[in-house]
Each structure stands twice: as structure tokens, then as C-alpha cells.
N, C-alpha and C. Protein backbone atom coordinates (compact mmCIF):
# COMPACT_ATOMS: atom_id res chain seq x y z
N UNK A 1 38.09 13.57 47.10
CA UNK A 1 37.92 14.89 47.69
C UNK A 1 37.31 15.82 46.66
N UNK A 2 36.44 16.21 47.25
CA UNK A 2 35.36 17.95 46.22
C UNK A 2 36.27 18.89 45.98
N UNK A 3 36.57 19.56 45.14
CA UNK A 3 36.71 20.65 44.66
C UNK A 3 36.53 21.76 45.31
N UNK A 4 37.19 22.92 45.69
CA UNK A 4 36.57 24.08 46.50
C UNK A 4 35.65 24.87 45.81
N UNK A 5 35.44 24.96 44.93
CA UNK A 5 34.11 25.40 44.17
C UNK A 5 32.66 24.82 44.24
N UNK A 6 32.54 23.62 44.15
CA UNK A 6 31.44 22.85 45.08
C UNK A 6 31.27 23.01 45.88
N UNK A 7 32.03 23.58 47.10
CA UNK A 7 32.18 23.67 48.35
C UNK A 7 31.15 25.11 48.44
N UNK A 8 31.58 25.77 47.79
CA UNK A 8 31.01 27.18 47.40
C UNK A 8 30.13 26.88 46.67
N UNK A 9 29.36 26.42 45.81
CA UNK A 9 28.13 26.48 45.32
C UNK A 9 27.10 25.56 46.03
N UNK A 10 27.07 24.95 46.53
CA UNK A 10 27.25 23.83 47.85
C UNK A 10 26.40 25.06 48.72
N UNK A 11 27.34 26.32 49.53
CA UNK A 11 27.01 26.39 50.54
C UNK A 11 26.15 28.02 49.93
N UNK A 12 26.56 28.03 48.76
CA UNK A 12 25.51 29.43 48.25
C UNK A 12 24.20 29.11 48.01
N UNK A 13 23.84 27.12 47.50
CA UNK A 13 22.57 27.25 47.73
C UNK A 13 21.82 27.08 48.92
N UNK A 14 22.67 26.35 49.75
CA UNK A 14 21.80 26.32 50.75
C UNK A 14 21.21 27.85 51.54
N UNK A 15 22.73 28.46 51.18
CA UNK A 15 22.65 30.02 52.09
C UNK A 15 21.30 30.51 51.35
N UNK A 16 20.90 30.94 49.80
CA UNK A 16 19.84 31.30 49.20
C UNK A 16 18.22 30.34 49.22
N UNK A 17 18.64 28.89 50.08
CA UNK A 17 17.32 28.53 50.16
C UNK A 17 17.06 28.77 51.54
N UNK A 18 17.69 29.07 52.06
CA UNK A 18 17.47 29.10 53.44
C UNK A 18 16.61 31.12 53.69
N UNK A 19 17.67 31.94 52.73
CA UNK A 19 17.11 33.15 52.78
C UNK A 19 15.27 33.08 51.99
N UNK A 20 15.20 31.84 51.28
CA UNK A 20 13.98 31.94 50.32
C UNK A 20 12.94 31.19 51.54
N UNK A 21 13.34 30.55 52.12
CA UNK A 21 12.28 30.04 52.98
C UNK A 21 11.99 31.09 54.43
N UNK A 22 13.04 32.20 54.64
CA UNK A 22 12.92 32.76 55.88
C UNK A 22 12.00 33.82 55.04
N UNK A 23 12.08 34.35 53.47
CA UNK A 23 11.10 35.46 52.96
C UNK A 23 9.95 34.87 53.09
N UNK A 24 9.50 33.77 52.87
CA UNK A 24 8.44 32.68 52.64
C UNK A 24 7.48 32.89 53.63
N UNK A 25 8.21 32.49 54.58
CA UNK A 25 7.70 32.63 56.19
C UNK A 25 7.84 34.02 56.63
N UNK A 26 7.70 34.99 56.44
CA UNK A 26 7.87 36.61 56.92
C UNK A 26 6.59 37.01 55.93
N UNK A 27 6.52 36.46 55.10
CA UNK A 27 5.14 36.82 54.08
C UNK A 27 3.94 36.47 54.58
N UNK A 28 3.93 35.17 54.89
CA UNK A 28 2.85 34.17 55.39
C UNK A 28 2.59 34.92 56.77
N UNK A 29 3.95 35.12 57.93
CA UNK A 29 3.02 35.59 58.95
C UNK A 29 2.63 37.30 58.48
N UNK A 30 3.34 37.78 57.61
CA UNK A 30 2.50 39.13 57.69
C UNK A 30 1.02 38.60 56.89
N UNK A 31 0.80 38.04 56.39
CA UNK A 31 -0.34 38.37 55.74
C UNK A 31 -1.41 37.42 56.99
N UNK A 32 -1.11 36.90 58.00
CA UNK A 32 -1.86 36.49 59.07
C UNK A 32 -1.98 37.24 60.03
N UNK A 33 -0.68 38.54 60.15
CA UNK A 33 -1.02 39.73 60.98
C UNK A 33 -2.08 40.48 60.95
N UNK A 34 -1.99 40.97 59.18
CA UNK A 34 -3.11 41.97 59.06
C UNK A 34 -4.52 41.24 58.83
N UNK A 35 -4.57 40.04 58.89
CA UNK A 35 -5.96 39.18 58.84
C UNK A 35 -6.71 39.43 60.14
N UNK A 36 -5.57 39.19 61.15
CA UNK A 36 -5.80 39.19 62.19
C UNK A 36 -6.14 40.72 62.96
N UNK A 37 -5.03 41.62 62.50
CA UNK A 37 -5.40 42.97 63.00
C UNK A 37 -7.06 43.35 62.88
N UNK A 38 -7.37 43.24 61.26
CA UNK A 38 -8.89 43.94 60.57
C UNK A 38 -9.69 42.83 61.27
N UNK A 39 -10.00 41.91 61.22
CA UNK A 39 -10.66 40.64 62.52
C UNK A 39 -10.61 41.29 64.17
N UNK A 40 -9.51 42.00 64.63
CA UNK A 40 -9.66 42.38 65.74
C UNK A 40 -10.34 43.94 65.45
N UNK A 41 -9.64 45.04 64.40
CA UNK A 41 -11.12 45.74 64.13
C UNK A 41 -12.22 45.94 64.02
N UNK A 42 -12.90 44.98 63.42
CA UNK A 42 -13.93 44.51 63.36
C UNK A 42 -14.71 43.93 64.82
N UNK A 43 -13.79 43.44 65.85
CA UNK A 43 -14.36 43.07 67.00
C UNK A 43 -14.86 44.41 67.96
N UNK A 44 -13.52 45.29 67.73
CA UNK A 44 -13.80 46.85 68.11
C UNK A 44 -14.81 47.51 67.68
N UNK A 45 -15.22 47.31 66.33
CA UNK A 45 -16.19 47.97 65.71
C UNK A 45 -18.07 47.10 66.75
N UNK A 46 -17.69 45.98 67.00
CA UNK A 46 -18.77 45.36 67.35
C UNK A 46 -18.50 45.78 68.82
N UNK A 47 -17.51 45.59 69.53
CA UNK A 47 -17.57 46.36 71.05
C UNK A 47 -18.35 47.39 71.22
N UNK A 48 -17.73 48.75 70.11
CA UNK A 48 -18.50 49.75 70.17
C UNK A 48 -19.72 49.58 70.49
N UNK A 49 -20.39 48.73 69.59
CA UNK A 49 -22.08 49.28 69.04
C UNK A 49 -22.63 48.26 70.88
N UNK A 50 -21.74 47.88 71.49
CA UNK A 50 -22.30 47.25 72.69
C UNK A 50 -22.50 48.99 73.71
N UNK A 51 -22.08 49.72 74.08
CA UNK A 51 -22.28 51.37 74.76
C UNK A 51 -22.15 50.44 76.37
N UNK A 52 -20.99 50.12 76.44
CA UNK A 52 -20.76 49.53 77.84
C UNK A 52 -20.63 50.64 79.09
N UNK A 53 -19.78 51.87 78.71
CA UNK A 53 -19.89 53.08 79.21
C UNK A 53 -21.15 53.68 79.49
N UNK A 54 -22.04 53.26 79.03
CA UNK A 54 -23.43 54.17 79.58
C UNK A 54 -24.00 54.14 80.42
N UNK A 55 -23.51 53.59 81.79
CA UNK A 55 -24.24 53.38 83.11
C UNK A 55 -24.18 54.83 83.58
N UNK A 56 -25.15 54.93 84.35
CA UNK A 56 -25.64 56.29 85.01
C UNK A 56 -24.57 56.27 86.21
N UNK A 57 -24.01 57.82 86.77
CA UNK A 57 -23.36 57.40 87.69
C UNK A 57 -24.12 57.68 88.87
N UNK A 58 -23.63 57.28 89.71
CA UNK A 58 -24.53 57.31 91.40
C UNK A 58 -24.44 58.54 92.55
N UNK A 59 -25.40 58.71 93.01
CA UNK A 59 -25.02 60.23 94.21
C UNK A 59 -24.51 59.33 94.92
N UNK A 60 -23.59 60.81 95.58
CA UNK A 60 -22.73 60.07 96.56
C UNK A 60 -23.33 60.04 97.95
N UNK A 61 -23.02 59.33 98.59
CA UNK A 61 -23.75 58.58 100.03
C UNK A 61 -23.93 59.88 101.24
N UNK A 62 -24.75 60.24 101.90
CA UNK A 62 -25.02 61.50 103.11
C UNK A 62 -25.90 60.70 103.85
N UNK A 63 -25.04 60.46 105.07
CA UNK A 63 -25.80 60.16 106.03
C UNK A 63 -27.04 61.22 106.39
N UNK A 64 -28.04 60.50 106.91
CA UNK A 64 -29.45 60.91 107.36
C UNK A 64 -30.21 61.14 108.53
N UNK A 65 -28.85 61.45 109.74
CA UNK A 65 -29.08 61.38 110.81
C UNK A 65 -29.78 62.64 111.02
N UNK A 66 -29.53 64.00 110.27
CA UNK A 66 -30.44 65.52 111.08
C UNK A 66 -30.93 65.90 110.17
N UNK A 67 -31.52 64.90 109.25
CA UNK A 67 -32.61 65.60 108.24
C UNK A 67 -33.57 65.76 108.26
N UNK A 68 -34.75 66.41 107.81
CA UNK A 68 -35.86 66.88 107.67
C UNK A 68 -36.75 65.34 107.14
N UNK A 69 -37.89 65.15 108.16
CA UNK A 69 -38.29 63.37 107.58
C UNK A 69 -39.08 63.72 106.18
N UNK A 70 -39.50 64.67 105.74
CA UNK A 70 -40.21 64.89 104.62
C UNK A 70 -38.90 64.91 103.38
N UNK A 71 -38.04 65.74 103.73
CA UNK A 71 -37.00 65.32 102.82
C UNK A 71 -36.71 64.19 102.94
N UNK A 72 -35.96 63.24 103.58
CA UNK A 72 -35.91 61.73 103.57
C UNK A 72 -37.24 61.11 102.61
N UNK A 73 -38.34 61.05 103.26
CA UNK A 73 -39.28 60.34 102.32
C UNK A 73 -39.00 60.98 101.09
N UNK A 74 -39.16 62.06 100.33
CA UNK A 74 -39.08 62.65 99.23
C UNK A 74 -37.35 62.23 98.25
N UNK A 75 -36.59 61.73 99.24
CA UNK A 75 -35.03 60.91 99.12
C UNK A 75 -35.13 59.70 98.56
N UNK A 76 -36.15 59.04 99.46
CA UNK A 76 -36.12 57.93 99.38
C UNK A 76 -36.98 57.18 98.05
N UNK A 77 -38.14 58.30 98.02
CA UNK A 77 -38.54 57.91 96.37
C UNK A 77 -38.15 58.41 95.53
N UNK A 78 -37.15 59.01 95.76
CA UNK A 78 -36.53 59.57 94.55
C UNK A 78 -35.62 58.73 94.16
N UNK A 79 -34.74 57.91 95.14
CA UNK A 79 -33.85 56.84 94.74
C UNK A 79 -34.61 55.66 94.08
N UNK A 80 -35.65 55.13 94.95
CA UNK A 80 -36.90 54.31 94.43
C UNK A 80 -36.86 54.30 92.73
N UNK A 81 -37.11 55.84 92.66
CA UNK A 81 -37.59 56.20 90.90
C UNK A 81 -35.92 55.92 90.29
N UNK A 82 -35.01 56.09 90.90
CA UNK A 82 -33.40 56.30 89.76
C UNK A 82 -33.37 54.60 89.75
N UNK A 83 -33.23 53.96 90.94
CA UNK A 83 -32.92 52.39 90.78
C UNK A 83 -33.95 51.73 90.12
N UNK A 84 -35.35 52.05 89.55
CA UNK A 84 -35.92 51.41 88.54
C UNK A 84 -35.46 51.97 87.49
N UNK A 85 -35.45 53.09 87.00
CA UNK A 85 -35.04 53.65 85.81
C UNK A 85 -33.04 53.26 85.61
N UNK A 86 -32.59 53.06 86.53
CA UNK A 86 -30.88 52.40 86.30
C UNK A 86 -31.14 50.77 86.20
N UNK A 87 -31.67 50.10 86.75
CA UNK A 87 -32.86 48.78 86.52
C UNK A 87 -33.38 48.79 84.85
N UNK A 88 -34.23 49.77 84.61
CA UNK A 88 -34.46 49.65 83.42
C UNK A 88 -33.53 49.74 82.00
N UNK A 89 -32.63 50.82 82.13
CA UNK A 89 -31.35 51.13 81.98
C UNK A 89 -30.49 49.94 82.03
N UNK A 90 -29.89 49.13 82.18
CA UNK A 90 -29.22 48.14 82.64
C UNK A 90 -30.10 46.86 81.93
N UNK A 91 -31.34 46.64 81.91
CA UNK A 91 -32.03 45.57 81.25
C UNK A 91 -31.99 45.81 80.00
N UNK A 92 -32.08 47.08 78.80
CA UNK A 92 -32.10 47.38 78.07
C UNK A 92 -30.86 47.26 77.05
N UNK A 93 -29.92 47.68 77.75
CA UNK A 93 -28.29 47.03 77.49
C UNK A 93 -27.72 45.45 77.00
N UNK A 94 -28.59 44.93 78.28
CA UNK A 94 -28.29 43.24 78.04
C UNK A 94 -29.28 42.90 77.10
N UNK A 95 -30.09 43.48 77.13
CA UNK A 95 -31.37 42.83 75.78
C UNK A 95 -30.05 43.50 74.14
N UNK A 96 -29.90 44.85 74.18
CA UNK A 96 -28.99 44.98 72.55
C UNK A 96 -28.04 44.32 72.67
N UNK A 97 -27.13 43.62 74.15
CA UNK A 97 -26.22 42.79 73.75
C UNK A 97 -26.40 41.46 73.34
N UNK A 98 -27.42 40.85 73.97
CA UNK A 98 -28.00 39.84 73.71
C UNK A 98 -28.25 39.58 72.05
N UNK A 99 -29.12 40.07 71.51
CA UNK A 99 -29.73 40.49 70.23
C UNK A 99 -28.55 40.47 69.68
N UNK A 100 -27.21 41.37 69.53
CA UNK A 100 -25.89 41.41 69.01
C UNK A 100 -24.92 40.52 68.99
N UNK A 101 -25.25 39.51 69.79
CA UNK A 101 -24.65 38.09 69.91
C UNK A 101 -25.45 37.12 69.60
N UNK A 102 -26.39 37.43 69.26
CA UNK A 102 -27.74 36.43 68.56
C UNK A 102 -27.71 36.48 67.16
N UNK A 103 -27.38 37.64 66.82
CA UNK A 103 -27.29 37.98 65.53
C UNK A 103 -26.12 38.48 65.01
N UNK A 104 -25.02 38.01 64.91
CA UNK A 104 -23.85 38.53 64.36
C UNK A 104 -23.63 38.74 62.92
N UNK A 105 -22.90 39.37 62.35
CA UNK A 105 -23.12 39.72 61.09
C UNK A 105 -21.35 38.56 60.24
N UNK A 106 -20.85 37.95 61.31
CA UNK A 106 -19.57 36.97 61.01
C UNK A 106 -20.56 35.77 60.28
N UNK A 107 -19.76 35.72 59.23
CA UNK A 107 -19.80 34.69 58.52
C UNK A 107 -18.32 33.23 58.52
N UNK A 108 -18.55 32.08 58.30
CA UNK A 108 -17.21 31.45 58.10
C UNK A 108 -16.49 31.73 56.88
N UNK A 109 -16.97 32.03 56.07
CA UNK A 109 -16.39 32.31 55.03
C UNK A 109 -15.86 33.70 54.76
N UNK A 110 -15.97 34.82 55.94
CA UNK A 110 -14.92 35.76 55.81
C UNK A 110 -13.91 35.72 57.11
N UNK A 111 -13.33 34.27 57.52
CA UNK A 111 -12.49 34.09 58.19
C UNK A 111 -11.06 34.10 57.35
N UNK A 112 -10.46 34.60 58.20
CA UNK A 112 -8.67 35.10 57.02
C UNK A 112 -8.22 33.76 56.48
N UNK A 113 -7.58 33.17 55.38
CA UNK A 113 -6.95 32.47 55.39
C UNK A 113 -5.87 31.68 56.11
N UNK A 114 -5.59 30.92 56.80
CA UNK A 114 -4.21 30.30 57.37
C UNK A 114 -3.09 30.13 56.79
């Protein structure tokens, strides 16, 4: 039979390796948090420069039943002219996103450590 002092130094190391491996692991994932946070900054920072918000917004709909036909025609190319220019608008977007995913500025070698 052990000694009650073994018993106690016995269960103080395990108690202190057990606290050394739970600091161990609380280190490791913080330092994979903030890898991860500035990596998701950085994705924000690249969202930004995408201007997803910049669509034009639209008139709202009026029926055309007692209008003047010269206004109508003069309506109707006027929408003509906004849906090429929201057309053009809209092509211009996917071309800088395009280009911005063609060309990323991520390297592998500033991926966080594991």
C-alpha cells in the first residue's frame, strides 16, 4: 500500500498537467482566432472594394392607361436610355469583380499558421 503523500503528489501532478495542457490549448486556439478574425478582415476589406450597393434604384411602376401618347413615347425612351445605361452599369461591376478575383493580392504564404 502507497503512502498518502504519493497519493497527493500523484494527484497534484496530474491536476497541474492537466491545467498546463488546458493553457496550451486556450493559446493555440486564441492565436487561430485572431488569424482568423484579420483573414476575415481582410475579406471585408476586399468585399468593400467589390461596391455591391451601387445599383441604381428603379421608378416606381404608373400605369399608362390616360396618358398623353407623346409622353408615353418620350417614357418609353427614356426607360430605353436608363436600362442600357443600368445594363452598362451592371456590366461594369462584373468586369471589377471579375478582374478582383483574377487578381487577388492572397498569397499562400500569408495564410495563419495552424
Amino acid at each position: 500500500m502507497m503512502p498518502v503523500w504519493s497519493w497527493i503528489l500523484i494527484w497534484t501532478l496530474l491536476a497541474a498537467g492537466l491545467i498546463g495542457m488546458l493553457t496550451w490549448f486556450a493559446v493555440r486556439l486564441f492565436r487561430k482566432l485572431m488569424g482568423t478574425l484579420g483573414a476575415l478582415e481582410d475579406l471585408g476589406d476586399q468585399l468593400a472594394e467589390l461596391d455591391l450597393d451601387r445599383e441604381l434604384p428603379r421608378a416606381r411602376f404608373r400605369p399608362a392607361v390616360f396618358r398623353n401618347r407623346r409622353e408615353l413615347a418620350a417614357a418609353i425612351d427614356q426607360a430605353r436610355i436608363g436600362r442600357a445605361h443600368r445594363r452598362a452599369h451592371r456590366r461594369d461591376l462584373a468586369i471589377g469583380r471579375g478582374k478582383l478575383l483574377q487578381h487577388t493580392p492572397y498569397k499562400p504564404e500569408d495564410r495563419p499558421p495552424c
